[in-house]
PDB file of N, CA and C in Angstrom:
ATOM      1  N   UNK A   1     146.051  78.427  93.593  1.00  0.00           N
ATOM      2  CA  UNK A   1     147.027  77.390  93.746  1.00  0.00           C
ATOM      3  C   UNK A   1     148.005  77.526  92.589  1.00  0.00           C
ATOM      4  N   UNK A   2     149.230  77.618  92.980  1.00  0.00           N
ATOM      5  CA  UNK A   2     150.448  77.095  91.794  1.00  0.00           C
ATOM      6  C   UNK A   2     150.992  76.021  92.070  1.00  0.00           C
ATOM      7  N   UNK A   3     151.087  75.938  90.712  1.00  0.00           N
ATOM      8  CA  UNK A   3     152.353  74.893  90.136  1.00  0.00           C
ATOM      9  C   UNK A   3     153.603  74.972  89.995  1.00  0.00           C
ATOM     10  N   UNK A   4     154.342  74.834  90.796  1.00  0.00           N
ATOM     11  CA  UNK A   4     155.443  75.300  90.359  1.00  0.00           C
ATOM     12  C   UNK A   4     156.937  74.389  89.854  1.00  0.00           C
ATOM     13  N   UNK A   5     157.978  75.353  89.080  1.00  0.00           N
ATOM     14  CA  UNK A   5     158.778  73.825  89.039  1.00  0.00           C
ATOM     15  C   UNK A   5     160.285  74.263  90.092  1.00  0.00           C
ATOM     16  N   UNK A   6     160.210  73.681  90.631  1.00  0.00           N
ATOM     17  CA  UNK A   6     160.963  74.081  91.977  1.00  0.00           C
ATOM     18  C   UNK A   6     162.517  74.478  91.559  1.00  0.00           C
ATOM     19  N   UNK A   7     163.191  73.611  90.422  1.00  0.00           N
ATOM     20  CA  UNK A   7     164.721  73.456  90.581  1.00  0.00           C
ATOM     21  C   UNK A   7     164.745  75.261  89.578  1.00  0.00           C
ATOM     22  N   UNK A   8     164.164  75.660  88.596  1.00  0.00           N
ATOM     23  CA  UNK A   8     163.925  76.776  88.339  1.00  0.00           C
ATOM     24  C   UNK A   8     163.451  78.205  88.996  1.00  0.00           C
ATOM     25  N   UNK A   9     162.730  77.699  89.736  1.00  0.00           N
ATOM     26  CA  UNK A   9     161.830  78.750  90.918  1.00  0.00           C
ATOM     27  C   UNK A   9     160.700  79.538  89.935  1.00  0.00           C
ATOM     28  N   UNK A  10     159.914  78.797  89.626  1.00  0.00           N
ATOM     29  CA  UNK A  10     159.058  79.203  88.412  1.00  0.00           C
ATOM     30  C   UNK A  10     157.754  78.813  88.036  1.00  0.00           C
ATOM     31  N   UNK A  11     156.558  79.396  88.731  1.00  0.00           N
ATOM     32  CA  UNK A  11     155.427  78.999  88.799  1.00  0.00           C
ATOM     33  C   UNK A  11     154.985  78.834  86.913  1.00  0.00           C
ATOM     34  N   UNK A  12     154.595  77.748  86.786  1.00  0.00           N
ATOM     35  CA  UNK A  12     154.101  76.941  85.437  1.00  0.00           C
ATOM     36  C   UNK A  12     152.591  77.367  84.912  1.00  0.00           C
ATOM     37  N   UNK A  13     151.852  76.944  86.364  1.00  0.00           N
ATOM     38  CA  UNK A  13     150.428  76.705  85.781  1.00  0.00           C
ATOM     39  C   UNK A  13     150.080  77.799  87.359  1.00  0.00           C
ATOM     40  N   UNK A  14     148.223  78.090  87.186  1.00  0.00           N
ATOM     41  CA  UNK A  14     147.631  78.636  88.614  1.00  0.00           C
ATOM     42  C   UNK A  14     146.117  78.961  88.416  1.00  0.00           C
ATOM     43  N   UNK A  15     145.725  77.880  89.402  1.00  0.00           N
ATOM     44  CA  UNK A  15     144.384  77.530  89.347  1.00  0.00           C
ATOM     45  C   UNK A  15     143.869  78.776  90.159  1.00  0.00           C
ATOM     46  N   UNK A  16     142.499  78.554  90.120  1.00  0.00           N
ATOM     47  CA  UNK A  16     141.918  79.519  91.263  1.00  0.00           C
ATOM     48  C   UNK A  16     140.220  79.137  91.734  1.00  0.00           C
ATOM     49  N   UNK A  17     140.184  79.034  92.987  1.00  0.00           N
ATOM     50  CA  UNK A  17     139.234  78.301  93.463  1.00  0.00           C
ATOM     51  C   UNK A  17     138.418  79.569  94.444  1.00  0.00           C
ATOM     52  N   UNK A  18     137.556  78.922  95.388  1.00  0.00           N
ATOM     53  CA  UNK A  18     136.840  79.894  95.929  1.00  0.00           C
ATOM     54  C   UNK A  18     136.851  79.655  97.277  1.00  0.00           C
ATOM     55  N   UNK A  19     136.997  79.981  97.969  1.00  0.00           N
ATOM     56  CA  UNK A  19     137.065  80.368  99.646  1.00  0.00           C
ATOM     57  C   UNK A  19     138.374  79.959 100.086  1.00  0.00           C
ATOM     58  N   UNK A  20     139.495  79.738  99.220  1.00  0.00           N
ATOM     59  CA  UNK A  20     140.390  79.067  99.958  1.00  0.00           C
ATOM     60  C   UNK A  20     140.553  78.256 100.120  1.00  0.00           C
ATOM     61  N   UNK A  21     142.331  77.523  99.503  1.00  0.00           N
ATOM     62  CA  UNK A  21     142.643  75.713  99.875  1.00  0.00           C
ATOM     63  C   UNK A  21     143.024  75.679 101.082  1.00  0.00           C
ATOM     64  N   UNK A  22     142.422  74.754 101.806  1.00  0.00           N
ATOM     65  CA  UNK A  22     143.055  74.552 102.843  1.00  0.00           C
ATOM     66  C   UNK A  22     143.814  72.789 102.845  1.00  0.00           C
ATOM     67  N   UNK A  23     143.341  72.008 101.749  1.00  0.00           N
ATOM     68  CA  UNK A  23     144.150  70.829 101.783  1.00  0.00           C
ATOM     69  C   UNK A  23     144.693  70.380 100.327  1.00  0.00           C
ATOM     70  N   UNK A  24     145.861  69.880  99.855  1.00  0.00           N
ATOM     71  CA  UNK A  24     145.887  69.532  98.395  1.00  0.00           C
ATOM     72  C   UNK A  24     146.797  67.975  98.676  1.00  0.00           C
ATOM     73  N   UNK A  25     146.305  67.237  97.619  1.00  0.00           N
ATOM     74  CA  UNK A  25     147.134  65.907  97.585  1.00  0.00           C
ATOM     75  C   UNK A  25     147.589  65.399  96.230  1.00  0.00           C
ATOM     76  N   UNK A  26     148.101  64.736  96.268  1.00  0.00           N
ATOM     77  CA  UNK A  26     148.563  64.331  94.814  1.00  0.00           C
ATOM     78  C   UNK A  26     148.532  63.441  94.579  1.00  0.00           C
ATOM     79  N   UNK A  27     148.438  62.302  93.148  1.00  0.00           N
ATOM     80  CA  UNK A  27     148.334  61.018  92.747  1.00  0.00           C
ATOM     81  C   UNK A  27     149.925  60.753  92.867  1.00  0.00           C
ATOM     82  N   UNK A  28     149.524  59.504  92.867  1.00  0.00           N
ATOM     83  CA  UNK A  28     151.030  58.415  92.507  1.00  0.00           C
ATOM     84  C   UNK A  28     151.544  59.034  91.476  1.00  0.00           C
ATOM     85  N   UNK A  29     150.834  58.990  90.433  1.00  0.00           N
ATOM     86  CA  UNK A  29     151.896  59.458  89.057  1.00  0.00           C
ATOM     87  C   UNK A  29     151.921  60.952  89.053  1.00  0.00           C
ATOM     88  N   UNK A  30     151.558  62.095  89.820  1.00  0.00           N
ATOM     89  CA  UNK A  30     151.903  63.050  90.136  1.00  0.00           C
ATOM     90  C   UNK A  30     151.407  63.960  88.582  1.00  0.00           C
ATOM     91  N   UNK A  31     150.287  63.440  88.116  1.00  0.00           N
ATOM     92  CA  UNK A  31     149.994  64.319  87.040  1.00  0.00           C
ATOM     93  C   UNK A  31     148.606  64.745  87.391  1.00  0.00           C
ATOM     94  N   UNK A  32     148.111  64.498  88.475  1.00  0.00           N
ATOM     95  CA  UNK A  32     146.639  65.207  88.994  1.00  0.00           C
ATOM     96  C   UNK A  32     146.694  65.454  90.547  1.00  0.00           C
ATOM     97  N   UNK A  33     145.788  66.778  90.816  1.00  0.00           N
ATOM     98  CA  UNK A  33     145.968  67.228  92.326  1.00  0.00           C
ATOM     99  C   UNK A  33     144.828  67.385  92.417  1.00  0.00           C
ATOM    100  N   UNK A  34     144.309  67.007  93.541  1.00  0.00           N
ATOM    101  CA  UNK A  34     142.807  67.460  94.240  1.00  0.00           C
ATOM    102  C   UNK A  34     143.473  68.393  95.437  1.00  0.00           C
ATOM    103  N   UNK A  35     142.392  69.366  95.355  1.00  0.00           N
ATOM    104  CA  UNK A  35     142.449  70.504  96.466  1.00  0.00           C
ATOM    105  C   UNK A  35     140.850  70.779  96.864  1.00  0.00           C
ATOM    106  N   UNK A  36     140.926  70.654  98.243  1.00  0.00           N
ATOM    107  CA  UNK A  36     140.087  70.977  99.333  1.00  0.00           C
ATOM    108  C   UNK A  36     139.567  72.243  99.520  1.00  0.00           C
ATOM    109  N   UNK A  37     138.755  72.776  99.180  1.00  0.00           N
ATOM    110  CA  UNK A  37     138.534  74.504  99.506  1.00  0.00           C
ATOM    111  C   UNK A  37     137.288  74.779 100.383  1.00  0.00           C
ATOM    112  N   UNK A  38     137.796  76.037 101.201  1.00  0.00           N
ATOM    113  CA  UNK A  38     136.824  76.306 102.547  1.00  0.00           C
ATOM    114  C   UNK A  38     135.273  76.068 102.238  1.00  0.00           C
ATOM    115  N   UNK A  39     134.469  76.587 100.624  1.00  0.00           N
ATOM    116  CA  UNK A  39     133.357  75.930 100.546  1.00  0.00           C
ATOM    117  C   UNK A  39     132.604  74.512 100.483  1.00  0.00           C
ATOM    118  N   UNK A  40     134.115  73.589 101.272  1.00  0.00           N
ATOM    119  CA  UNK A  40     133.097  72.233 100.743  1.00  0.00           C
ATOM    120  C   UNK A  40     133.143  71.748  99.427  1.00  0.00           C
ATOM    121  N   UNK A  41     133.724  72.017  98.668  1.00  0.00           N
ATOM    122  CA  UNK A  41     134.267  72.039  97.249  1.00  0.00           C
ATOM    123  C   UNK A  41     135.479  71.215  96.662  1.00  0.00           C
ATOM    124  N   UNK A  42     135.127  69.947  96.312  1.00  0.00           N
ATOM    125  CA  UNK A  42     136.990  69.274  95.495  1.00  0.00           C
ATOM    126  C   UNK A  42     136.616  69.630  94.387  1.00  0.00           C
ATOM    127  N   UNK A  43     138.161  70.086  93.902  1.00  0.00           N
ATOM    128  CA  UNK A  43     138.352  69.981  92.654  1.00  0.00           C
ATOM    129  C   UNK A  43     139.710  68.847  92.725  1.00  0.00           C
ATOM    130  N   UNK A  44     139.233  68.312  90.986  1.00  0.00           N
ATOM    131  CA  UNK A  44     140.788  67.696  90.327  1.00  0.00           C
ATOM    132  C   UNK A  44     141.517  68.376  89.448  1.00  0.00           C
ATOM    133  N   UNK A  45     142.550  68.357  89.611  1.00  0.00           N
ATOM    134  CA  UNK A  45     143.093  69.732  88.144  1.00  0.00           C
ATOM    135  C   UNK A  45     144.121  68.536  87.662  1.00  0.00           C
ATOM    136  N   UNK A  46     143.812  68.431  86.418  1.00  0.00           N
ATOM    137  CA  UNK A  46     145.218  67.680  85.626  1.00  0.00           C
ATOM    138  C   UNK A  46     146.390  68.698  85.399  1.00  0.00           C
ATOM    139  N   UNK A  47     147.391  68.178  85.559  1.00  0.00           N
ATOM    140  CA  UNK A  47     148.495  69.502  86.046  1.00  0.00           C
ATOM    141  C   UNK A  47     149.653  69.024  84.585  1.00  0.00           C
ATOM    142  N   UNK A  48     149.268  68.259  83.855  1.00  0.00           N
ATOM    143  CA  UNK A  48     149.867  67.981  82.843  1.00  0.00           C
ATOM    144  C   UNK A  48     151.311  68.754  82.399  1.00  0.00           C
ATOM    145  N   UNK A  49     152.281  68.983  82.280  1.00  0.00           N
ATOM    146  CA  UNK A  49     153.206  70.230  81.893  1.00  0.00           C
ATOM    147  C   UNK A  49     153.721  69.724  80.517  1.00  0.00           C
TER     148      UNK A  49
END
């Protein structure tokens, strides 16, 4: 998974998980993402920049 900052075109941060995200969501304040991966697996990543 990246992070990226869009108005630059410039991946920041890049997680890496195992079988594949297939879902990611984001908080209100947009400083943490949970992602869904094919093993049945959440993670939270603080995406802090």
């Amino acid at each position: 998974m990246n992070i990226w900052l869009v108005k630059e075109a410039k991946i920041v941060k890049t997680y890496n998980g195992d079988d594949g995200i297939f879902e990611v969501c984001w908080n209100k304040e947009g400083n943490k993402v949970l992602a869904c991966f094919g093993n049945k697996k959440l993670c939270v990543f603080d995406i802090q920049l």
